[in-house]
PDB file of N, CA and C in Angstrom:
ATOM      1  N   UNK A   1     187.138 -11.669 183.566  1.00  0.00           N
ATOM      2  CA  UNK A   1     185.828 -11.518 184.160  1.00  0.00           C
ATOM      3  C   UNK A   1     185.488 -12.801 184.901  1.00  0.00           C
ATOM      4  N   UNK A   2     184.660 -12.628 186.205  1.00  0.00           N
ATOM      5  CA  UNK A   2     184.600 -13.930 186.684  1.00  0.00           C
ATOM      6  C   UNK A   2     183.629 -14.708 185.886  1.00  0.00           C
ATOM      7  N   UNK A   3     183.427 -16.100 186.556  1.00  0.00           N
ATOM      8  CA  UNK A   3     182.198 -16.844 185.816  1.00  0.00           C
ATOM      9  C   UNK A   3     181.452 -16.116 186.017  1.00  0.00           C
ATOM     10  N   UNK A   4     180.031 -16.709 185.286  1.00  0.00           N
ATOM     11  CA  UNK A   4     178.585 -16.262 185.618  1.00  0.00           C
ATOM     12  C   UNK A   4     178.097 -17.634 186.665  1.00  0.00           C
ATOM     13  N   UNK A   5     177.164 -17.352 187.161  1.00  0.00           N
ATOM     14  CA  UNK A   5     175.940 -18.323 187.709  1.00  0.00           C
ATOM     15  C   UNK A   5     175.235 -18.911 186.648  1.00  0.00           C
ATOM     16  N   UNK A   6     175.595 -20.280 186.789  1.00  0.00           N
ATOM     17  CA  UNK A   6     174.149 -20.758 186.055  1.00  0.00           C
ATOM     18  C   UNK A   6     172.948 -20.785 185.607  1.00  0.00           C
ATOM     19  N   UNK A   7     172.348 -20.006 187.155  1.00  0.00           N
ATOM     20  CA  UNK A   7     170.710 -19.628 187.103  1.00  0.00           C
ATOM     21  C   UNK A   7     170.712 -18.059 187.853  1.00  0.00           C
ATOM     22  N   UNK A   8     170.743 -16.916 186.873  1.00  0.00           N
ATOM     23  CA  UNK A   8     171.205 -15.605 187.467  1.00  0.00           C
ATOM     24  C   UNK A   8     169.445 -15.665 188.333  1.00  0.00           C
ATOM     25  N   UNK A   9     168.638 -16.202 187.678  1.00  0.00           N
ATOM     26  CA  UNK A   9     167.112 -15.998 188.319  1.00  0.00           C
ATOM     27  C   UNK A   9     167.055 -16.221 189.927  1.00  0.00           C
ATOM     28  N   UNK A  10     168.260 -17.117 190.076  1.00  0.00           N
ATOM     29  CA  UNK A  10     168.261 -17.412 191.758  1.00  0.00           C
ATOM     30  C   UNK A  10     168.901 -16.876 192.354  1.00  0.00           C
ATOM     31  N   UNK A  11     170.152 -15.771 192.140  1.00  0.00           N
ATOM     32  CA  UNK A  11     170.456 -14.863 192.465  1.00  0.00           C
ATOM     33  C   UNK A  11     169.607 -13.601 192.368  1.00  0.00           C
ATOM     34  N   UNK A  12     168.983 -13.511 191.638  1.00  0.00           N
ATOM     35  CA  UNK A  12     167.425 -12.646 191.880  1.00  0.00           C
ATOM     36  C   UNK A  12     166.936 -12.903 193.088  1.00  0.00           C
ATOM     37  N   UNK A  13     166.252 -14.056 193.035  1.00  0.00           N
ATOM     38  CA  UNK A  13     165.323 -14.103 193.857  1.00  0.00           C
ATOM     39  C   UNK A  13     166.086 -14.436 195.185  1.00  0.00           C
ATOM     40  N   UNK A  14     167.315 -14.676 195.511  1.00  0.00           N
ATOM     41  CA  UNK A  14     167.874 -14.792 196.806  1.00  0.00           C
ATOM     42  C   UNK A  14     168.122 -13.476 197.235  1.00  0.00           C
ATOM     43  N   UNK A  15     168.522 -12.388 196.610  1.00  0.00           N
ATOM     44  CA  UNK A  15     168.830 -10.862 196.318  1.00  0.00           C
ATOM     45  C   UNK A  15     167.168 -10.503 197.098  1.00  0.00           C
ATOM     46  N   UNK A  16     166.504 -10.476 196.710  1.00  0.00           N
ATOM     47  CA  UNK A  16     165.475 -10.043 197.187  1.00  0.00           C
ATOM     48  C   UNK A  16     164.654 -10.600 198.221  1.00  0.00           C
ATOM     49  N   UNK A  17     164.695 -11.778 198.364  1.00  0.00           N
ATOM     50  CA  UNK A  17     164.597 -12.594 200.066  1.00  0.00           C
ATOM     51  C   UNK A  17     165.042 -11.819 201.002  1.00  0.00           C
ATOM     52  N   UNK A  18     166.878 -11.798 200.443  1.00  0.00           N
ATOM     53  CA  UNK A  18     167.505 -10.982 201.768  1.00  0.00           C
ATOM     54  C   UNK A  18     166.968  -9.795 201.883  1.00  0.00           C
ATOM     55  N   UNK A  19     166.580  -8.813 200.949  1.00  0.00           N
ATOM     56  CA  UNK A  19     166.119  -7.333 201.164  1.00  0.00           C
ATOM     57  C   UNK A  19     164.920  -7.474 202.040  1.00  0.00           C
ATOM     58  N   UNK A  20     164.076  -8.182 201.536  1.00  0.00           N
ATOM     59  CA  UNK A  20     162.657  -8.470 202.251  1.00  0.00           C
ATOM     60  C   UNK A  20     162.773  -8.866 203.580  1.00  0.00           C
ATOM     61  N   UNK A  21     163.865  -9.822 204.267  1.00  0.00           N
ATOM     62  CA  UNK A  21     164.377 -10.446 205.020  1.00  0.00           C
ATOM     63  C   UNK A  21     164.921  -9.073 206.193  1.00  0.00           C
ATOM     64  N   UNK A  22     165.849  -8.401 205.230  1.00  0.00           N
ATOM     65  CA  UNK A  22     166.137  -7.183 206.374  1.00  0.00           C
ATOM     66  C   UNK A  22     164.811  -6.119 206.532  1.00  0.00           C
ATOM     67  N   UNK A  23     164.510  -6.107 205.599  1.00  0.00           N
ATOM     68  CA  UNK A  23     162.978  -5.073 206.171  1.00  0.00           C
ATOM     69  C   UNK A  23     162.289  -5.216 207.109  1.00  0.00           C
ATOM     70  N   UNK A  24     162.090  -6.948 207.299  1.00  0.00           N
ATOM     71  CA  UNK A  24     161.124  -7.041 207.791  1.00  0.00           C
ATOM     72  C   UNK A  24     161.934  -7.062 209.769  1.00  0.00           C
ATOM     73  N   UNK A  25     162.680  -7.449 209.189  1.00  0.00           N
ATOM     74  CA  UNK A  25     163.249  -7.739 210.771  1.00  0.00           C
ATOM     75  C   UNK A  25     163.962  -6.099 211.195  1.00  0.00           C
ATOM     76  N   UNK A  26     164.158  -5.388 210.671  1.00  0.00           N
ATOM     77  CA  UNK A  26     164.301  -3.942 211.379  1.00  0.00           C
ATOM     78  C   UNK A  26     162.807  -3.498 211.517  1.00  0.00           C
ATOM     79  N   UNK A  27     161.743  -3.434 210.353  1.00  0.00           N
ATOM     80  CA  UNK A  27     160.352  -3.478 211.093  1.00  0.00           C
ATOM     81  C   UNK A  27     159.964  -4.015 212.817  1.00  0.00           C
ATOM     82  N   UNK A  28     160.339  -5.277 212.368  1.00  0.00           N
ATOM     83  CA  UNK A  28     159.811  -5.910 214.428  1.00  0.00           C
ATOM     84  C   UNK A  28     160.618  -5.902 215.068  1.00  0.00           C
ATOM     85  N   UNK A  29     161.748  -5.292 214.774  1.00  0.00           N
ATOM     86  CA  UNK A  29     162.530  -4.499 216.155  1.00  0.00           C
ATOM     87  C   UNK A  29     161.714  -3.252 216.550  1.00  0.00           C
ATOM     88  N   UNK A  30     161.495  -2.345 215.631  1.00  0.00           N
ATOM     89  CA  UNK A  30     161.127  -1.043 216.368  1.00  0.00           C
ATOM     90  C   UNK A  30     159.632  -1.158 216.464  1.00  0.00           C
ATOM     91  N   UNK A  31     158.504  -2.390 215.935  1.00  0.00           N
ATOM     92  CA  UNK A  31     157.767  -2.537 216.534  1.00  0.00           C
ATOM     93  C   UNK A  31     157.420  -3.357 218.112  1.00  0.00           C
ATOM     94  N   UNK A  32     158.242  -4.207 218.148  1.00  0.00           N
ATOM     95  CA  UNK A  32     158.882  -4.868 219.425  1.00  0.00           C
ATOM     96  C   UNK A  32     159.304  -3.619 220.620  1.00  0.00           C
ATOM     97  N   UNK A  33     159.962  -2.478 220.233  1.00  0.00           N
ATOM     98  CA  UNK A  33     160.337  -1.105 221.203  1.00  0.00           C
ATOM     99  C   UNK A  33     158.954  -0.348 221.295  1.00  0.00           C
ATOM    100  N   UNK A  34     158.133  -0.468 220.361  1.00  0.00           N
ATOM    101  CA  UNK A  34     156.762   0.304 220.303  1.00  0.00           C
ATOM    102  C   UNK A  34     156.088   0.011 221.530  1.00  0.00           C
ATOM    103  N   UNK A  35     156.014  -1.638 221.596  1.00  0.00           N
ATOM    104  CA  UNK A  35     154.646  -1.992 222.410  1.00  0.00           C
ATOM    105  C   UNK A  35     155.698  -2.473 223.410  1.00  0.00           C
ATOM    106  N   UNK A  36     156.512  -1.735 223.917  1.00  0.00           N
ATOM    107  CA  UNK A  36     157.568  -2.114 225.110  1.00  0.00           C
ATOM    108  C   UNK A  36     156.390  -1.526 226.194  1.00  0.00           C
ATOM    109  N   UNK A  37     156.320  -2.224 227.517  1.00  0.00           N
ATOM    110  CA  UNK A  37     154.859  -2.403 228.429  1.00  0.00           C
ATOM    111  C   UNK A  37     155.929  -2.104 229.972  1.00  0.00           C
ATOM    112  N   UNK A  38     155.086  -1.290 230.646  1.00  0.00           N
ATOM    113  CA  UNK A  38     155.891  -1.021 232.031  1.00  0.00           C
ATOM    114  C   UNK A  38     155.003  -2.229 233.324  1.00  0.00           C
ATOM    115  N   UNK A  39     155.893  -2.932 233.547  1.00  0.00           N
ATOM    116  CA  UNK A  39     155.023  -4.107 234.727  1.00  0.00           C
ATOM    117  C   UNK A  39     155.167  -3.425 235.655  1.00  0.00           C
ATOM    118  N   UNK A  40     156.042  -2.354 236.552  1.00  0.00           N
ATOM    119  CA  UNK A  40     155.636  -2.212 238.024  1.00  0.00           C
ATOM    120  C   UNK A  40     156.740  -2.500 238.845  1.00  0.00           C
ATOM    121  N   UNK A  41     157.090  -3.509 238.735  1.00  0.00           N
ATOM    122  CA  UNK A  41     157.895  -4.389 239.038  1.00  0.00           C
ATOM    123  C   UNK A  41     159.477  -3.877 239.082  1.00  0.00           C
ATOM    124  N   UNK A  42     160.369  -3.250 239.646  1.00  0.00           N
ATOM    125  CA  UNK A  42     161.892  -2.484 239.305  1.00  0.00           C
ATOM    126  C   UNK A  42     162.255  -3.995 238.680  1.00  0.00           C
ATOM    127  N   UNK A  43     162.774  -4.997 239.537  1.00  0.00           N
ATOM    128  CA  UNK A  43     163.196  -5.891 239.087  1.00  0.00           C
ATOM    129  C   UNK A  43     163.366  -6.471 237.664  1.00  0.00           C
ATOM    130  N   UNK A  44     161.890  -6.658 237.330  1.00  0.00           N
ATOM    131  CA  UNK A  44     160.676  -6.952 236.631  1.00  0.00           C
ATOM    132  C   UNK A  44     161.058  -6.347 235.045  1.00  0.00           C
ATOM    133  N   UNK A  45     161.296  -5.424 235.803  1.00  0.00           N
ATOM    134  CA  UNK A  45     161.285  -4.127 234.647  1.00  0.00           C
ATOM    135  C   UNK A  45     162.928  -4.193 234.004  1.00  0.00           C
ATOM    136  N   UNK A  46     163.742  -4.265 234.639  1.00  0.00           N
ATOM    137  CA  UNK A  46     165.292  -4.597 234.319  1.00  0.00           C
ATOM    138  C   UNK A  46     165.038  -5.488 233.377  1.00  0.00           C
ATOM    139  N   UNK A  47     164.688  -6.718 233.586  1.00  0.00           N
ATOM    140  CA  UNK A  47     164.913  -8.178 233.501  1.00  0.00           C
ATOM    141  C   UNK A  47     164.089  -7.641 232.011  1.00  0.00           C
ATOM    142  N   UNK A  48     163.110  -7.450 231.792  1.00  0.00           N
ATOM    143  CA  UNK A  48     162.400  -7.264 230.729  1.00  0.00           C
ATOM    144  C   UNK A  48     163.113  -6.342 229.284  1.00  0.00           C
ATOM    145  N   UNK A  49     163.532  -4.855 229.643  1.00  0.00           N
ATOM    146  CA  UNK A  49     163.777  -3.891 229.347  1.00  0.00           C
ATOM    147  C   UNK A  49     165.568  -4.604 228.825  1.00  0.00           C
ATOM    148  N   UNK A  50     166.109  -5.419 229.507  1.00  0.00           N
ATOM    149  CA  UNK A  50     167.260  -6.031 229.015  1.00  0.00           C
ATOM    150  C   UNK A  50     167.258  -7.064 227.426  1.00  0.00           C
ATOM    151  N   UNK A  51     165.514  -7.930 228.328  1.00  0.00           N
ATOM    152  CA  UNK A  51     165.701  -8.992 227.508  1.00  0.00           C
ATOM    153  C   UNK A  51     165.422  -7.982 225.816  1.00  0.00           C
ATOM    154  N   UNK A  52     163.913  -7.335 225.970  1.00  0.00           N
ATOM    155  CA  UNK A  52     164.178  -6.365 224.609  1.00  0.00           C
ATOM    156  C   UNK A  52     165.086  -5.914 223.762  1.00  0.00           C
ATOM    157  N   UNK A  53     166.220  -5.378 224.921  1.00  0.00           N
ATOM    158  CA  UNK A  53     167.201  -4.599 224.269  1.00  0.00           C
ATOM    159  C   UNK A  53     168.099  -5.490 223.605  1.00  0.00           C
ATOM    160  N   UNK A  54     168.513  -6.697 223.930  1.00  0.00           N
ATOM    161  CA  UNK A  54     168.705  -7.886 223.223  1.00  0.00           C
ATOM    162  C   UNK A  54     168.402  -8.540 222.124  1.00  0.00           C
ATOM    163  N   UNK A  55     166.840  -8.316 222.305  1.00  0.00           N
ATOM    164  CA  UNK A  55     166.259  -9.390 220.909  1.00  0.00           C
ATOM    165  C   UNK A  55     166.336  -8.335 219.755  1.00  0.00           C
ATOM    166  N   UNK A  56     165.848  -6.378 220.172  1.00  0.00           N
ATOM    167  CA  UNK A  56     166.434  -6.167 219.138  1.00  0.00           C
ATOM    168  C   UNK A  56     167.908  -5.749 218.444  1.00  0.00           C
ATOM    169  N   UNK A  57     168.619  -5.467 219.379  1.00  0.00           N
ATOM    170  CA  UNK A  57     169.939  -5.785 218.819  1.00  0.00           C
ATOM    171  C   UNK A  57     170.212  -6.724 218.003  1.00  0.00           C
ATOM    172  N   UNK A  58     169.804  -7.698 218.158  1.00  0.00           N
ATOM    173  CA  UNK A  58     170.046  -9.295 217.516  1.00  0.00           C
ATOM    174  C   UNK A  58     168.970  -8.795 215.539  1.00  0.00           C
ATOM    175  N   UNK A  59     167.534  -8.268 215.827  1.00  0.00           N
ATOM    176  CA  UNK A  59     167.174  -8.030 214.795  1.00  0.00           C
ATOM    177  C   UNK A  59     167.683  -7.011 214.049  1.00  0.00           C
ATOM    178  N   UNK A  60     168.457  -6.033 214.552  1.00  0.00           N
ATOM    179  CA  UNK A  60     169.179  -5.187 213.827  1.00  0.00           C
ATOM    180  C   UNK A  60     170.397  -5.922 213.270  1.00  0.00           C
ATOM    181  N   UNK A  61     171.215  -6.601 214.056  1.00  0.00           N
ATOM    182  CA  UNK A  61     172.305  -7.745 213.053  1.00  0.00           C
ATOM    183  C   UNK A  61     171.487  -8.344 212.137  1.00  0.00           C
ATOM    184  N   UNK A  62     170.549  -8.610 212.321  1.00  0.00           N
ATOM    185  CA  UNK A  62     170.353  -9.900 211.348  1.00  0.00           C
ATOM    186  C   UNK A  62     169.788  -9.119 210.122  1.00  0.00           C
ATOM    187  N   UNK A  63     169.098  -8.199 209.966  1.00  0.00           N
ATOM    188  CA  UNK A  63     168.771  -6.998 209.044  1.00  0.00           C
ATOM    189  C   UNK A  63     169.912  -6.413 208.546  1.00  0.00           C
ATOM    190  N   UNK A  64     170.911  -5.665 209.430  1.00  0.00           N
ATOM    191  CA  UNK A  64     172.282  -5.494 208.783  1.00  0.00           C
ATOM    192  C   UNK A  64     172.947  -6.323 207.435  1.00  0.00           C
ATOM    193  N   UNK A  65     173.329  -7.426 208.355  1.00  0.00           N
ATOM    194  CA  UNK A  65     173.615  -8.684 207.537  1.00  0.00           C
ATOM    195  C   UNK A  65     172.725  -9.229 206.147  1.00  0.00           C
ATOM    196  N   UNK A  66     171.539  -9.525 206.289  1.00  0.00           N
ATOM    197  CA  UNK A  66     171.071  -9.412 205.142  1.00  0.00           C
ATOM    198  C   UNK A  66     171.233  -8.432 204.118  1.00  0.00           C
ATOM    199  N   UNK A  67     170.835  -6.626 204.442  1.00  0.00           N
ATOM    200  CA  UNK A  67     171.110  -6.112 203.147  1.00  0.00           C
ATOM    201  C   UNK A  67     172.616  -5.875 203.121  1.00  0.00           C
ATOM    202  N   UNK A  68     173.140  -6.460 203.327  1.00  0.00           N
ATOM    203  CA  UNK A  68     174.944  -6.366 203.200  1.00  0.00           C
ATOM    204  C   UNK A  68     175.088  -7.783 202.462  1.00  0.00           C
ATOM    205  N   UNK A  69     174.454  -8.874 202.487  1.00  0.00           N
ATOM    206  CA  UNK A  69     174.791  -9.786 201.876  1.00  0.00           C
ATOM    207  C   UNK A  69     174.236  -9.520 200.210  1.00  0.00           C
ATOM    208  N   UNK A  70     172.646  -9.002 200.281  1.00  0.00           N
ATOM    209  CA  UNK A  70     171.914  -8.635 199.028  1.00  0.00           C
ATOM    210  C   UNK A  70     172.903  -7.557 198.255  1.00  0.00           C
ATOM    211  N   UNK A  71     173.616  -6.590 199.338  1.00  0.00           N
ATOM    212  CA  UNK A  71     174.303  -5.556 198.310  1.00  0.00           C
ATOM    213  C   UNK A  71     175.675  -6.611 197.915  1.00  0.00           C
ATOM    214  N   UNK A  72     175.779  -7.116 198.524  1.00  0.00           N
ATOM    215  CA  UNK A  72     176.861  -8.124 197.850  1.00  0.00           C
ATOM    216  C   UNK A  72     176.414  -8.598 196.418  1.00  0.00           C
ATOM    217  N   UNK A  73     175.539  -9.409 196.890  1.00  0.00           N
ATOM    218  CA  UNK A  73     175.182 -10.678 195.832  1.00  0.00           C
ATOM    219  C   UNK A  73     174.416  -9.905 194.314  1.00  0.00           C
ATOM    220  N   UNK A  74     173.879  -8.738 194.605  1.00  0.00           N
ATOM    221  CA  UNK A  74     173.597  -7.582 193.746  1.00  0.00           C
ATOM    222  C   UNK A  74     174.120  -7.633 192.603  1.00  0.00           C
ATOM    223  N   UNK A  75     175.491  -6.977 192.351  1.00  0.00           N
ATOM    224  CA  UNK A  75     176.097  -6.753 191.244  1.00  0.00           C
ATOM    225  C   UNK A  75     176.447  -7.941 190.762  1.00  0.00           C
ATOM    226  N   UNK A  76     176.758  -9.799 191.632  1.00  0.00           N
ATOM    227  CA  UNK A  76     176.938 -11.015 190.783  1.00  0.00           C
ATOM    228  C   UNK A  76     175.559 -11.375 189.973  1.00  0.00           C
ATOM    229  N   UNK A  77     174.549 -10.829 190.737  1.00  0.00           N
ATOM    230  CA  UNK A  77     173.252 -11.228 189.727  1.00  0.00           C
ATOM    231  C   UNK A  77     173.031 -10.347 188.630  1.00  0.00           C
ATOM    232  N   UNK A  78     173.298  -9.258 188.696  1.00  0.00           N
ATOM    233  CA  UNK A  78     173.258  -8.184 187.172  1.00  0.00           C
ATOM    234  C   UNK A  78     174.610  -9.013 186.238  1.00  0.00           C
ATOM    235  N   UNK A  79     175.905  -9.139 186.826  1.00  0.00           N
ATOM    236  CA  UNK A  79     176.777  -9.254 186.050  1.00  0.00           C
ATOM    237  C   UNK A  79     176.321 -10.953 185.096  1.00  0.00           C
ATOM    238  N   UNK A  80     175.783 -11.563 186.329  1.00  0.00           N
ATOM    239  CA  UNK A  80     175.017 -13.458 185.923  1.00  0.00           C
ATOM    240  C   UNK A  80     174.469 -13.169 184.826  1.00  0.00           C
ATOM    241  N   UNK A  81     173.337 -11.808 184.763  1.00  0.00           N
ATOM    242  CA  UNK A  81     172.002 -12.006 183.750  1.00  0.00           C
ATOM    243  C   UNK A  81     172.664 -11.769 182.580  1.00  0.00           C
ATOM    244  N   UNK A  82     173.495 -10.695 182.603  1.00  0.00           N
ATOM    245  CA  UNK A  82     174.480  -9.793 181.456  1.00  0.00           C
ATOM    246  C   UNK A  82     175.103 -10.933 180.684  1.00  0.00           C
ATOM    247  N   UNK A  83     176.010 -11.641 181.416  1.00  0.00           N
ATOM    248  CA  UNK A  83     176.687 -12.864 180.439  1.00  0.00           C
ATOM    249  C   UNK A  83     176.127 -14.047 180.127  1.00  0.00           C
ATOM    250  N   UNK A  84     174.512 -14.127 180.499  1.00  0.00           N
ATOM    251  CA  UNK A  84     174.117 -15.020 179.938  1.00  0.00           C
ATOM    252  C   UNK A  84     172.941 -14.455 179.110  1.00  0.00           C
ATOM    253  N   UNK A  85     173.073 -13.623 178.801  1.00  0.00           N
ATOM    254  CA  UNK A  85     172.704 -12.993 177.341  1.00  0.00           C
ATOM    255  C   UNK A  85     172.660 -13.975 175.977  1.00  0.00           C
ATOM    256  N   UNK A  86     171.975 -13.612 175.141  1.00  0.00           N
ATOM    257  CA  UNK A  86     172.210 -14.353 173.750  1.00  0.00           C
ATOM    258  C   UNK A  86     173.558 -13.393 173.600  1.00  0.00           C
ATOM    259  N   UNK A  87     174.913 -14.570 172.966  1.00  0.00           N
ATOM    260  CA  UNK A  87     176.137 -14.555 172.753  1.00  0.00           C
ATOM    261  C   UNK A  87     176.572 -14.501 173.916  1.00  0.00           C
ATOM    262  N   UNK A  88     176.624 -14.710 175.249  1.00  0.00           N
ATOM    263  CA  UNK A  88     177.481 -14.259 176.761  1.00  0.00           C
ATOM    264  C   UNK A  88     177.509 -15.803 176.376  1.00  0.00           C
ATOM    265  N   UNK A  89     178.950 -16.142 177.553  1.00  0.00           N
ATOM    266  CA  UNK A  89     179.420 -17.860 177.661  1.00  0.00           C
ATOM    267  C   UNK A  89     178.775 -17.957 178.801  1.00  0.00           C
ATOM    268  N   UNK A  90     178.736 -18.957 179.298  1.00  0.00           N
ATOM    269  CA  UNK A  90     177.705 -19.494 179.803  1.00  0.00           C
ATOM    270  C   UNK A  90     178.890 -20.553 180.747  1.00  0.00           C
ATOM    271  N   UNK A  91     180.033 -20.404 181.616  1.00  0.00           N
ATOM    272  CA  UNK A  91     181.032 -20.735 182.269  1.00  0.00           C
ATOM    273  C   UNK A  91     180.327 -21.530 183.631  1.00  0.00           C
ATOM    274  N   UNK A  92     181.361 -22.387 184.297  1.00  0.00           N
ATOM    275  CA  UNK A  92     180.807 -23.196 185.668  1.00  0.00           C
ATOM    276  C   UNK A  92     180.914 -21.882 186.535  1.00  0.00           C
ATOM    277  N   UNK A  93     180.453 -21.624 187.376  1.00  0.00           N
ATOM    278  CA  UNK A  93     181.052 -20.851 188.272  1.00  0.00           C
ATOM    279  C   UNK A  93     181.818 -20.933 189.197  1.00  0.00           C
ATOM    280  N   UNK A  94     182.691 -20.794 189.813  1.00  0.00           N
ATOM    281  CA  UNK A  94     183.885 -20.950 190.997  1.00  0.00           C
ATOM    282  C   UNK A  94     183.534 -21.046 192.192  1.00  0.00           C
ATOM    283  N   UNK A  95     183.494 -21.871 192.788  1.00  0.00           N
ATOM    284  CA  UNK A  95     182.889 -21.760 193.960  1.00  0.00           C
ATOM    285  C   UNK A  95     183.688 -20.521 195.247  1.00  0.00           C
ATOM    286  N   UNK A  96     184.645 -20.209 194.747  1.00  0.00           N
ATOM    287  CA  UNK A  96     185.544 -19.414 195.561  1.00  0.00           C
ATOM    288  C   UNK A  96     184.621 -17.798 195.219  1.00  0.00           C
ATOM    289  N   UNK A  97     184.053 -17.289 194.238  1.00  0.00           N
ATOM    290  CA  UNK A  97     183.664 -16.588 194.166  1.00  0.00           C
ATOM    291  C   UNK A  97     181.834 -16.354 194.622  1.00  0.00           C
ATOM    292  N   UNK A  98     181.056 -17.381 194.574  1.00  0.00           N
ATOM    293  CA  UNK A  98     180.122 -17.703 194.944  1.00  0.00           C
ATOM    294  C   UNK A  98     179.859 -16.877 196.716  1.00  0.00           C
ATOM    295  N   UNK A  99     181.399 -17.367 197.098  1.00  0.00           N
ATOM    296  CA  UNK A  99     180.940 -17.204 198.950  1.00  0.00           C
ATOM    297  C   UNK A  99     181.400 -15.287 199.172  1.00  0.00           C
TER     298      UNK A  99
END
């Protein structure tokens, strides 16, 4: 079995940063597409309608990535709390497994 974490509580609470972290940023992507505004402008309108489509692409990675890191880090924080139970050892953890 691998080590545990030292402090499974911070794998908690990093676990749930990231969840909160992707919510919120797939939230202001599709509120960012909501209040998408027509200037008039063809040009105008490219240049704009690009830069959007950009920033949220970028908030959909970064939302991706977070709950993919939380579903990662997930089962090391249940398995952390589990072995540091009264009687669980209480091991360094590996840094090879950490990343």
């Amino acid at each position: 079995m691998p080590p545990s974490h030292p402090r499974p509580e911070d794998l908690d609470a990093l676990v749930d940063a990231l969840s909160a972290t992707g919510e919120h940023t797939a939230a202001t992507g599709e509120l960012l597409l909501d209040h998408l505004v027509t200037v008039g402008d063809h040009a105008t309108q490219r240049a704009l309608d690009g830069m959007v489509d950009d920033t949220v692409d970028s908030l959909r990675e970064i939302s991706a990535g977070c709950r993919e890191l939380a579903l990662a880090i997930g089962p090391r924080a249940a398995r952390s709390a589990s072995s540091s139970a009264p009687g669980g050892e209480h091991a360094r953890p590996d840094v090879r497994e950490l990343r």
